[in-house]
PDB file of N, CA and C in Angstrom:
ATOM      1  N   UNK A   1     -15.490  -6.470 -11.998  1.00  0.00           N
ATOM      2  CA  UNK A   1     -14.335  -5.650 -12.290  1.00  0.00           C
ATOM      3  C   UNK A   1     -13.108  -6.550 -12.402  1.00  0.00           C
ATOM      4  N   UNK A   2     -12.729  -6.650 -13.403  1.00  0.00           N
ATOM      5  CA  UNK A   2     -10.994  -7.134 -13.760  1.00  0.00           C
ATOM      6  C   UNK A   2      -9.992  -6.621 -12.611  1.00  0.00           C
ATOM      7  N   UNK A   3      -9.209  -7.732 -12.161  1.00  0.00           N
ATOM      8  CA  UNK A   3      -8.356  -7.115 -11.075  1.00  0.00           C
ATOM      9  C   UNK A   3      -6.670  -6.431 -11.634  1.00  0.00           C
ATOM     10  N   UNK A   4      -6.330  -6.015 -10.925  1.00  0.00           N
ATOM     11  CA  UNK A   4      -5.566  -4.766 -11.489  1.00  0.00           C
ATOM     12  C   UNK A   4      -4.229  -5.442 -12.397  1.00  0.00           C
ATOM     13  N   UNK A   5      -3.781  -5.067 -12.908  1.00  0.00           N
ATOM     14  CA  UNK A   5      -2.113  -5.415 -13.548  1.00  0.00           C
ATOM     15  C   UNK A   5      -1.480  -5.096 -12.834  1.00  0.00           C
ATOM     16  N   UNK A   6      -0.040  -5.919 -12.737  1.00  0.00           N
ATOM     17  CA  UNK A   6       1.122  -5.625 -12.114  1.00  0.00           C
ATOM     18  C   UNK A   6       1.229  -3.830 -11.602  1.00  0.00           C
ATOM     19  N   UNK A   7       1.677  -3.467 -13.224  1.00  0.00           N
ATOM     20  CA  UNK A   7       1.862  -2.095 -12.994  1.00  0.00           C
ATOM     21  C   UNK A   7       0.880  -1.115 -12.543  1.00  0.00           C
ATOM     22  N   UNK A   8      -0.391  -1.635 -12.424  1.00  0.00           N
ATOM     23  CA  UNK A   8      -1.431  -0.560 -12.127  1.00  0.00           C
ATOM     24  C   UNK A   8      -1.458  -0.784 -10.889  1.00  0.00           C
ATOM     25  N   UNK A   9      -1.292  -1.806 -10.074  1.00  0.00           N
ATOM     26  CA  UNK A   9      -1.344  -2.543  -8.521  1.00  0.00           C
ATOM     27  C   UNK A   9      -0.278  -1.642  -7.866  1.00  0.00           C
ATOM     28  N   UNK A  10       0.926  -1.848  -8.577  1.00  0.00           N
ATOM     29  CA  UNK A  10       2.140  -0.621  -8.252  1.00  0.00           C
ATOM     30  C   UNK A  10       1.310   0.755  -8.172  1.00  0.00           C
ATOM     31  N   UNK A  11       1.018   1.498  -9.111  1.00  0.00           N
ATOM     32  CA  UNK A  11       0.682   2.772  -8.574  1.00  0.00           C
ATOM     33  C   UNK A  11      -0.417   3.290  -7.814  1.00  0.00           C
ATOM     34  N   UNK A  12      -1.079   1.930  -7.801  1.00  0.00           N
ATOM     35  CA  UNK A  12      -2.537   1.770  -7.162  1.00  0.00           C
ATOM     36  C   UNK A  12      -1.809   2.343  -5.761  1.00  0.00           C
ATOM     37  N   UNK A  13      -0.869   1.399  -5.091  1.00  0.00           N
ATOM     38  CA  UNK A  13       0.048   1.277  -3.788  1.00  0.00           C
ATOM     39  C   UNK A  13       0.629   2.304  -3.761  1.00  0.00           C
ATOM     40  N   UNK A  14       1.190   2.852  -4.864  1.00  0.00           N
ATOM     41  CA  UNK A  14       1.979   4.324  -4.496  1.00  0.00           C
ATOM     42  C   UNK A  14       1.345   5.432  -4.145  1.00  0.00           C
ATOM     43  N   UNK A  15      -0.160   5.850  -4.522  1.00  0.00           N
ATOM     44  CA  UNK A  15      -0.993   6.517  -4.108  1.00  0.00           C
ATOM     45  C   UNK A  15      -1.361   6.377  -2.874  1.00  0.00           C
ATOM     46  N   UNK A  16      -1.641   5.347  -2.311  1.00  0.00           N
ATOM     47  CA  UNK A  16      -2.228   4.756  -1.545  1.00  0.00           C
ATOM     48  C   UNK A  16      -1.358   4.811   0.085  1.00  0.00           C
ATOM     49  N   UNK A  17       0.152   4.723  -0.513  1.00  0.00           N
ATOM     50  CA  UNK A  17       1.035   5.268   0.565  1.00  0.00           C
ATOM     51  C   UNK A  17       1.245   6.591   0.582  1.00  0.00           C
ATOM     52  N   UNK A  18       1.013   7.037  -0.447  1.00  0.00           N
ATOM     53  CA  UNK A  18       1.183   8.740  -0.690  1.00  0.00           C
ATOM     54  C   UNK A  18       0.302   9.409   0.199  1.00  0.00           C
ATOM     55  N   UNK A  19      -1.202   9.084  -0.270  1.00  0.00           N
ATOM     56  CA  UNK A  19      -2.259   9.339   0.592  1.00  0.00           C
ATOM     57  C   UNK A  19      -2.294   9.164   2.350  1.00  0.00           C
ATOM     58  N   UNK A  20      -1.707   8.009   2.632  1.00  0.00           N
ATOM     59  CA  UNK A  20      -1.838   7.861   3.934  1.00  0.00           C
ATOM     60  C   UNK A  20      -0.738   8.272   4.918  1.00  0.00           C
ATOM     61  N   UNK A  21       0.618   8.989   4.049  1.00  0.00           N
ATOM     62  CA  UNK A  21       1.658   9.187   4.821  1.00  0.00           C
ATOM     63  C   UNK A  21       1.760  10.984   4.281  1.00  0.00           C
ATOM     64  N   UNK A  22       0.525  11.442   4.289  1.00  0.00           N
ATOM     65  CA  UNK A  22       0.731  13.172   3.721  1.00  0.00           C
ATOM     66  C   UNK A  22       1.407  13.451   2.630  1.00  0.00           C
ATOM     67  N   UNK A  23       1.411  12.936   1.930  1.00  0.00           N
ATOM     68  CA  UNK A  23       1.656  12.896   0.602  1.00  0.00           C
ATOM     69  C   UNK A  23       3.105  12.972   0.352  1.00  0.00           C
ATOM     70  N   UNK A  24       3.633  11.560   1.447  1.00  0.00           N
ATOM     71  CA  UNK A  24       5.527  11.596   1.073  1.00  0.00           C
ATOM     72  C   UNK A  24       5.729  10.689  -0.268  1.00  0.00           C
ATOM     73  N   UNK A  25       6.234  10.493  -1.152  1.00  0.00           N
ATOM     74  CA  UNK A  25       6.806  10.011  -2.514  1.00  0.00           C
ATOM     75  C   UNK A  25       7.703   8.503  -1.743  1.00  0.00           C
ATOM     76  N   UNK A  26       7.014   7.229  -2.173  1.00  0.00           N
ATOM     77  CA  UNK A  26       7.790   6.012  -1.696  1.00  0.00           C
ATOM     78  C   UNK A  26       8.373   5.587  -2.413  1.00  0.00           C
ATOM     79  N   UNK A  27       9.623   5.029  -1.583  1.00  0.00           N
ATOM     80  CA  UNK A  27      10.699   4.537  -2.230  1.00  0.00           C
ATOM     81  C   UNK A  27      10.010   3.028  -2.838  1.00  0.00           C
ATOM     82  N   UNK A  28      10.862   2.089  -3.503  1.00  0.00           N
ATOM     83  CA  UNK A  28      10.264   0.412  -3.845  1.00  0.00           C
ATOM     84  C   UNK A  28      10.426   0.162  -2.479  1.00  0.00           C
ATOM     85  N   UNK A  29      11.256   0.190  -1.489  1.00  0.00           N
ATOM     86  CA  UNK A  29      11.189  -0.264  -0.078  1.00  0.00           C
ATOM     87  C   UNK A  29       9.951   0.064   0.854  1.00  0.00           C
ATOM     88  N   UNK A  30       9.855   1.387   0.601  1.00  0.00           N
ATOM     89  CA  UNK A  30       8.717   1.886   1.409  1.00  0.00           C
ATOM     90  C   UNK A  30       7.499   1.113   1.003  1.00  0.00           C
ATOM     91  N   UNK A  31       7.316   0.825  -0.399  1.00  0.00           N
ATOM     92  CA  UNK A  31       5.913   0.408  -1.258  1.00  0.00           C
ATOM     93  C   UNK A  31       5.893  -1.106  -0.463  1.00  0.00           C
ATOM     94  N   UNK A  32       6.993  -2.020   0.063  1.00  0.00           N
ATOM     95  CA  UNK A  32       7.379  -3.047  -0.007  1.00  0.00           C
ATOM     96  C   UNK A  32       7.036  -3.766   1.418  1.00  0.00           C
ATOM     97  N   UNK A  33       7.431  -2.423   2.365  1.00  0.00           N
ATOM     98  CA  UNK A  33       7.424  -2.491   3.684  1.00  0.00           C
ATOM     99  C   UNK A  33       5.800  -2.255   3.989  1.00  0.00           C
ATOM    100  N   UNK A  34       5.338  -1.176   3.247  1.00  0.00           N
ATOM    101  CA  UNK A  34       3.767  -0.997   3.499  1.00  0.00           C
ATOM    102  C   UNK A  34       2.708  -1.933   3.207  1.00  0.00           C
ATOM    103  N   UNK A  35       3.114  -2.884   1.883  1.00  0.00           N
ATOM    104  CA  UNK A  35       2.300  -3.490   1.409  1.00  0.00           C
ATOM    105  C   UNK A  35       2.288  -4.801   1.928  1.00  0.00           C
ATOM    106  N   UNK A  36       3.026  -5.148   2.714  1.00  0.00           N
ATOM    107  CA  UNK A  36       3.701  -6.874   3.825  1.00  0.00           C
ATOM    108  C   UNK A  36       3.058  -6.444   4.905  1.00  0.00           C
ATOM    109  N   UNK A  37       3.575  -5.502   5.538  1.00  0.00           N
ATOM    110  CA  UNK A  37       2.773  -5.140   6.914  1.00  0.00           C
ATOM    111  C   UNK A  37       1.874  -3.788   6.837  1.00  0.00           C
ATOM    112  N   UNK A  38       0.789  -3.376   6.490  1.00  0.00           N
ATOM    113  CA  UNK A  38      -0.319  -2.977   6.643  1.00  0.00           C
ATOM    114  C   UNK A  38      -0.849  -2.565   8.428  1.00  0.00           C
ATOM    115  N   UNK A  39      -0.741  -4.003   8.806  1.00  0.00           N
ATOM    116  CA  UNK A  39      -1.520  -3.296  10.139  1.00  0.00           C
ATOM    117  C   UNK A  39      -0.177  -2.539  10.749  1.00  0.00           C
ATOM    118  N   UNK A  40       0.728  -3.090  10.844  1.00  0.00           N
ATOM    119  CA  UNK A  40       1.975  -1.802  11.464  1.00  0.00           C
ATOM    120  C   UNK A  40       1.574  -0.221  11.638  1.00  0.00           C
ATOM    121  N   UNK A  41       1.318   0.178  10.540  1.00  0.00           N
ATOM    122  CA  UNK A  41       0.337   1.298   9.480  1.00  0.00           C
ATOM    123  C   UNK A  41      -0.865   1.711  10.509  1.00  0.00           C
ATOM    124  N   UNK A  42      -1.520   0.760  10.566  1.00  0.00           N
ATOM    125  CA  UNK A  42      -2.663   0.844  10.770  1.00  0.00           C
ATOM    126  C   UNK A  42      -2.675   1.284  12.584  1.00  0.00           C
ATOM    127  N   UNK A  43      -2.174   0.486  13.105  1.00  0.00           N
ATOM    128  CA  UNK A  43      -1.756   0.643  14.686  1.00  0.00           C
ATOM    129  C   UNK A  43      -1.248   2.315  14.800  1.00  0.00           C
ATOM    130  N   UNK A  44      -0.609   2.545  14.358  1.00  0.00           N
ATOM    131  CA  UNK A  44       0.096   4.532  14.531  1.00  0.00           C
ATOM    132  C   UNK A  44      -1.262   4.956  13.970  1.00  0.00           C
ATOM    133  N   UNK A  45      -1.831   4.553  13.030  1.00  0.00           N
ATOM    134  CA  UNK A  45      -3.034   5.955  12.107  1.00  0.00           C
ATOM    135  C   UNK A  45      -3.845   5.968  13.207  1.00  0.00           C
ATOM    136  N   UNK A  46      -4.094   4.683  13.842  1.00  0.00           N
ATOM    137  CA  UNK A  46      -5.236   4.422  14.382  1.00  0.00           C
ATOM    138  C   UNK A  46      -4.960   5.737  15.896  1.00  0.00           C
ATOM    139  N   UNK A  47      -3.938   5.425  16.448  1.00  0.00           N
ATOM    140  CA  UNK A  47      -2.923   6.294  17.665  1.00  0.00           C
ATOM    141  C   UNK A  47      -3.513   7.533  17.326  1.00  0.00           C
ATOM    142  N   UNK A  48      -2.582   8.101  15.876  1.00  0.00           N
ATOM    143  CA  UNK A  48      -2.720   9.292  15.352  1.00  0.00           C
ATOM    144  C   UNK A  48      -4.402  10.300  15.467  1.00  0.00           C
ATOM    145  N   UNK A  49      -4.984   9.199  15.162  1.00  0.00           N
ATOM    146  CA  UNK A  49      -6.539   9.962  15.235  1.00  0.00           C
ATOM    147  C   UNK A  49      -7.504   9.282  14.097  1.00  0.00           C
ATOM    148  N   UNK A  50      -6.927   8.524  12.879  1.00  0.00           N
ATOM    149  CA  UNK A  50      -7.593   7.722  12.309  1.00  0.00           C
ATOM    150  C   UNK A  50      -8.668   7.008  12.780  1.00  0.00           C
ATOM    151  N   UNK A  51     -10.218   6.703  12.210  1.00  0.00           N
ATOM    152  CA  UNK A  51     -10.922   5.973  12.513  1.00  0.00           C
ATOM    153  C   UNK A  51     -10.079   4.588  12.286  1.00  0.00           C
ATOM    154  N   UNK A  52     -11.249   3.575  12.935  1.00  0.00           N
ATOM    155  CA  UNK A  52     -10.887   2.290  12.636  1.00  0.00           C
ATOM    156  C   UNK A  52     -11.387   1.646  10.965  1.00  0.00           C
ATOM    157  N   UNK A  53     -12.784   1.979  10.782  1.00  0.00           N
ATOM    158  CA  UNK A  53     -12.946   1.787   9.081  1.00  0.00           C
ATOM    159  C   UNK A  53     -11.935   2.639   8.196  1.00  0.00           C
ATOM    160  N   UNK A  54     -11.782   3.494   8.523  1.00  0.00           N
ATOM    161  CA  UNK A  54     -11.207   3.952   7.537  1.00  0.00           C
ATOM    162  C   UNK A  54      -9.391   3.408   7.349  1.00  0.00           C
ATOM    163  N   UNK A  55      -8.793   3.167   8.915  1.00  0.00           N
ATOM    164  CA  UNK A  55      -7.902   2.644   8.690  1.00  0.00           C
ATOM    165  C   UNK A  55      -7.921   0.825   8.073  1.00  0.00           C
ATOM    166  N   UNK A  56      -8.547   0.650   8.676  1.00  0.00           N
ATOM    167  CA  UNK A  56      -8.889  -1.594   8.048  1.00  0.00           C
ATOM    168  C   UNK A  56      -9.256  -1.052   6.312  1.00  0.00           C
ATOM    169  N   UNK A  57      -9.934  -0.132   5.831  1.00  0.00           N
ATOM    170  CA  UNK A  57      -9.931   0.521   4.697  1.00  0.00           C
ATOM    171  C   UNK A  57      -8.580   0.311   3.550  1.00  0.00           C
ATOM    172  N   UNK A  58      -7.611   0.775   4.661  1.00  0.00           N
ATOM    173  CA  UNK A  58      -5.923   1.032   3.545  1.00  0.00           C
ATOM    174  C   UNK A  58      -5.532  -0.180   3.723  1.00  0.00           C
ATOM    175  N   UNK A  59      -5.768  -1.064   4.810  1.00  0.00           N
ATOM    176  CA  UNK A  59      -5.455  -2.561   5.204  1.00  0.00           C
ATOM    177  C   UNK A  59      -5.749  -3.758   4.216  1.00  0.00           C
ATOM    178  N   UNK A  60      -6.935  -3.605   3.908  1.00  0.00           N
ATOM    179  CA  UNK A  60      -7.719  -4.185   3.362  1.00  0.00           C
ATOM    180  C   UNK A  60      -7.032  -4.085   1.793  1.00  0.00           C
ATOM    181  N   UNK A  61      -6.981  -2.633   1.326  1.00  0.00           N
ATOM    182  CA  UNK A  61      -6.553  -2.304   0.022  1.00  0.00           C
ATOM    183  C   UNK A  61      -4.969  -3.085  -0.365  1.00  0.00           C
ATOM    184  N   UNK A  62      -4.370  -2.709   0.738  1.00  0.00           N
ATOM    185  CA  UNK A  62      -2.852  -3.458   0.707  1.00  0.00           C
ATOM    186  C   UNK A  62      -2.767  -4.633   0.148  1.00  0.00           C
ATOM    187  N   UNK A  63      -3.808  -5.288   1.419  1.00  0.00           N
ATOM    188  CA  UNK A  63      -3.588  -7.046   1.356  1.00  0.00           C
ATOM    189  C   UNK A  63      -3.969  -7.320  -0.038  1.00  0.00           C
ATOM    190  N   UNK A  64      -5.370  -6.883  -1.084  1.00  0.00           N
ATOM    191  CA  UNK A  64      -5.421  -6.897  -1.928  1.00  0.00           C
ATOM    192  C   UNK A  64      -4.002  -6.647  -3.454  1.00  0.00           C
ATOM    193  N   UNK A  65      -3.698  -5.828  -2.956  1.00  0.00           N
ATOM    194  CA  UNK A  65      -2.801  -5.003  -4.164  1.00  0.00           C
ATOM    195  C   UNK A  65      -1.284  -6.410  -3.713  1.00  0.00           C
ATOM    196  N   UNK A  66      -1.379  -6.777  -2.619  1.00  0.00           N
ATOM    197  CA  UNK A  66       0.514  -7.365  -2.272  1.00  0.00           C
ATOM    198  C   UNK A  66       0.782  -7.902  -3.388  1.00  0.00           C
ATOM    199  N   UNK A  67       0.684  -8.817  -4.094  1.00  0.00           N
ATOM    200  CA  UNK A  67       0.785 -10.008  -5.027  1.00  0.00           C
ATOM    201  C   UNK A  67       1.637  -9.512  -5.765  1.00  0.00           C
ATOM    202  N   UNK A  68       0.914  -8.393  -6.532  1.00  0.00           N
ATOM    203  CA  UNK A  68       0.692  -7.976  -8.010  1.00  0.00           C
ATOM    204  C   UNK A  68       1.474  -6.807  -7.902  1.00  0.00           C
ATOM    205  N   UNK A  69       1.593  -6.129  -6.682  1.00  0.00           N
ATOM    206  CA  UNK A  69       2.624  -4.860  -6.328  1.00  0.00           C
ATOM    207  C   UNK A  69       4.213  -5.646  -6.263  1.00  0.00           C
ATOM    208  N   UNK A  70       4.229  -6.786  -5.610  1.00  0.00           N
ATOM    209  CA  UNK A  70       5.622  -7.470  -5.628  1.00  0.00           C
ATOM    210  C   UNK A  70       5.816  -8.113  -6.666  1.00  0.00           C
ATOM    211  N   UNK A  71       4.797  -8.450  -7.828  1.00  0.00           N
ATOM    212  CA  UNK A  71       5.407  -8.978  -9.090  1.00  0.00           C
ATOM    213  C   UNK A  71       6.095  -7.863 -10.216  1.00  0.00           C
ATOM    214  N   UNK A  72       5.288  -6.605 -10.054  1.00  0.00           N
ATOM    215  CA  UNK A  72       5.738  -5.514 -10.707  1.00  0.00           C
ATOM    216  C   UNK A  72       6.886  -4.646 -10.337  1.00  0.00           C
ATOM    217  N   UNK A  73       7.288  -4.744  -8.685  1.00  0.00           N
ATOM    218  CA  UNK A  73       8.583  -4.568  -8.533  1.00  0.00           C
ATOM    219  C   UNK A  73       9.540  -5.458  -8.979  1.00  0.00           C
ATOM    220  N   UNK A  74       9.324  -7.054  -8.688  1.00  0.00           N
ATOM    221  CA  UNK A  74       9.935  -7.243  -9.259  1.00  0.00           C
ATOM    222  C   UNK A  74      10.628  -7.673 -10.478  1.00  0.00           C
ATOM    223  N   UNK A  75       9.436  -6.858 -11.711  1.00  0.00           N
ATOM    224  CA  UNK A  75       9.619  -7.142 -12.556  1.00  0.00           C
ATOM    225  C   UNK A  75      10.416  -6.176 -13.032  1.00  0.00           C
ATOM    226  N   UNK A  76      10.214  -4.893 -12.488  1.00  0.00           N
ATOM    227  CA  UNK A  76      11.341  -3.562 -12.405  1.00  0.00           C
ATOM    228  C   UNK A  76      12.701  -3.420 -12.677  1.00  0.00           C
ATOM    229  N   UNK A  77      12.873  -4.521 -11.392  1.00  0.00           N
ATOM    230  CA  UNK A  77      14.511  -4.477 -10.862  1.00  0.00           C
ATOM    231  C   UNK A  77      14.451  -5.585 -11.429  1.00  0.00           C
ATOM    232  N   UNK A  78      14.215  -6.415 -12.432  1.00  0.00           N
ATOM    233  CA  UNK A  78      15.169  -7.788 -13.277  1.00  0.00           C
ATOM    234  C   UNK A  78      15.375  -6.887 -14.701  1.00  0.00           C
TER     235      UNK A  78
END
C-alpha cells in the first residue's frame, strides 16, 4: 500500500481525532497537539475505559500519519 499524501494524512488525523474525542471537529492546533503527543491521549482513554489495543491502536496511527499531517498543515498556512 502507497503511504498516504500530505492532504490525505491530514484528514486521515482529522477523523481519527474526531473519532476518538466523540466526534468534536479539530482545530490545526488540536490536529497538531494530538498528532506530537499521542500517548497524552492515550493515558485519559485508557482512565476513561478504553482498552489498551485499542488505545496503542490511535497511537500507533498518529505516530504514523505525524510527518505528512505537519507537512500539509504546513503547507496550508504558507
Amino acid at each position: 500500500m502507497a503511504p498516504y499524501t500530505p492532504p490525505e494524512a491530514l484528514r486521515r488525523a482529522q477523523h481519527l481525532y474526531s473519532s476518538a474525542h466523540n466526534g468534536l471537529e479539530p482545530t490545526d492546533a488540536d490536529i497538531v497537539a494530538f498528532v506530537q503527543r499521542p500517548d497524552q491521549w492515550a493515558e485519559q482513554a485508557i482512565r476513561l475505559g478504553w482498552t489498551y489495543p485499542a488505545a496503542e491502536a490511535v497511537v500507533r496511527s498518529c505516530r504514523i500519519l505525524r510527518k505528512r499531517v505537519l507537512l500539509a498543515l504546513e503547507a496550508t498556512s504558507a
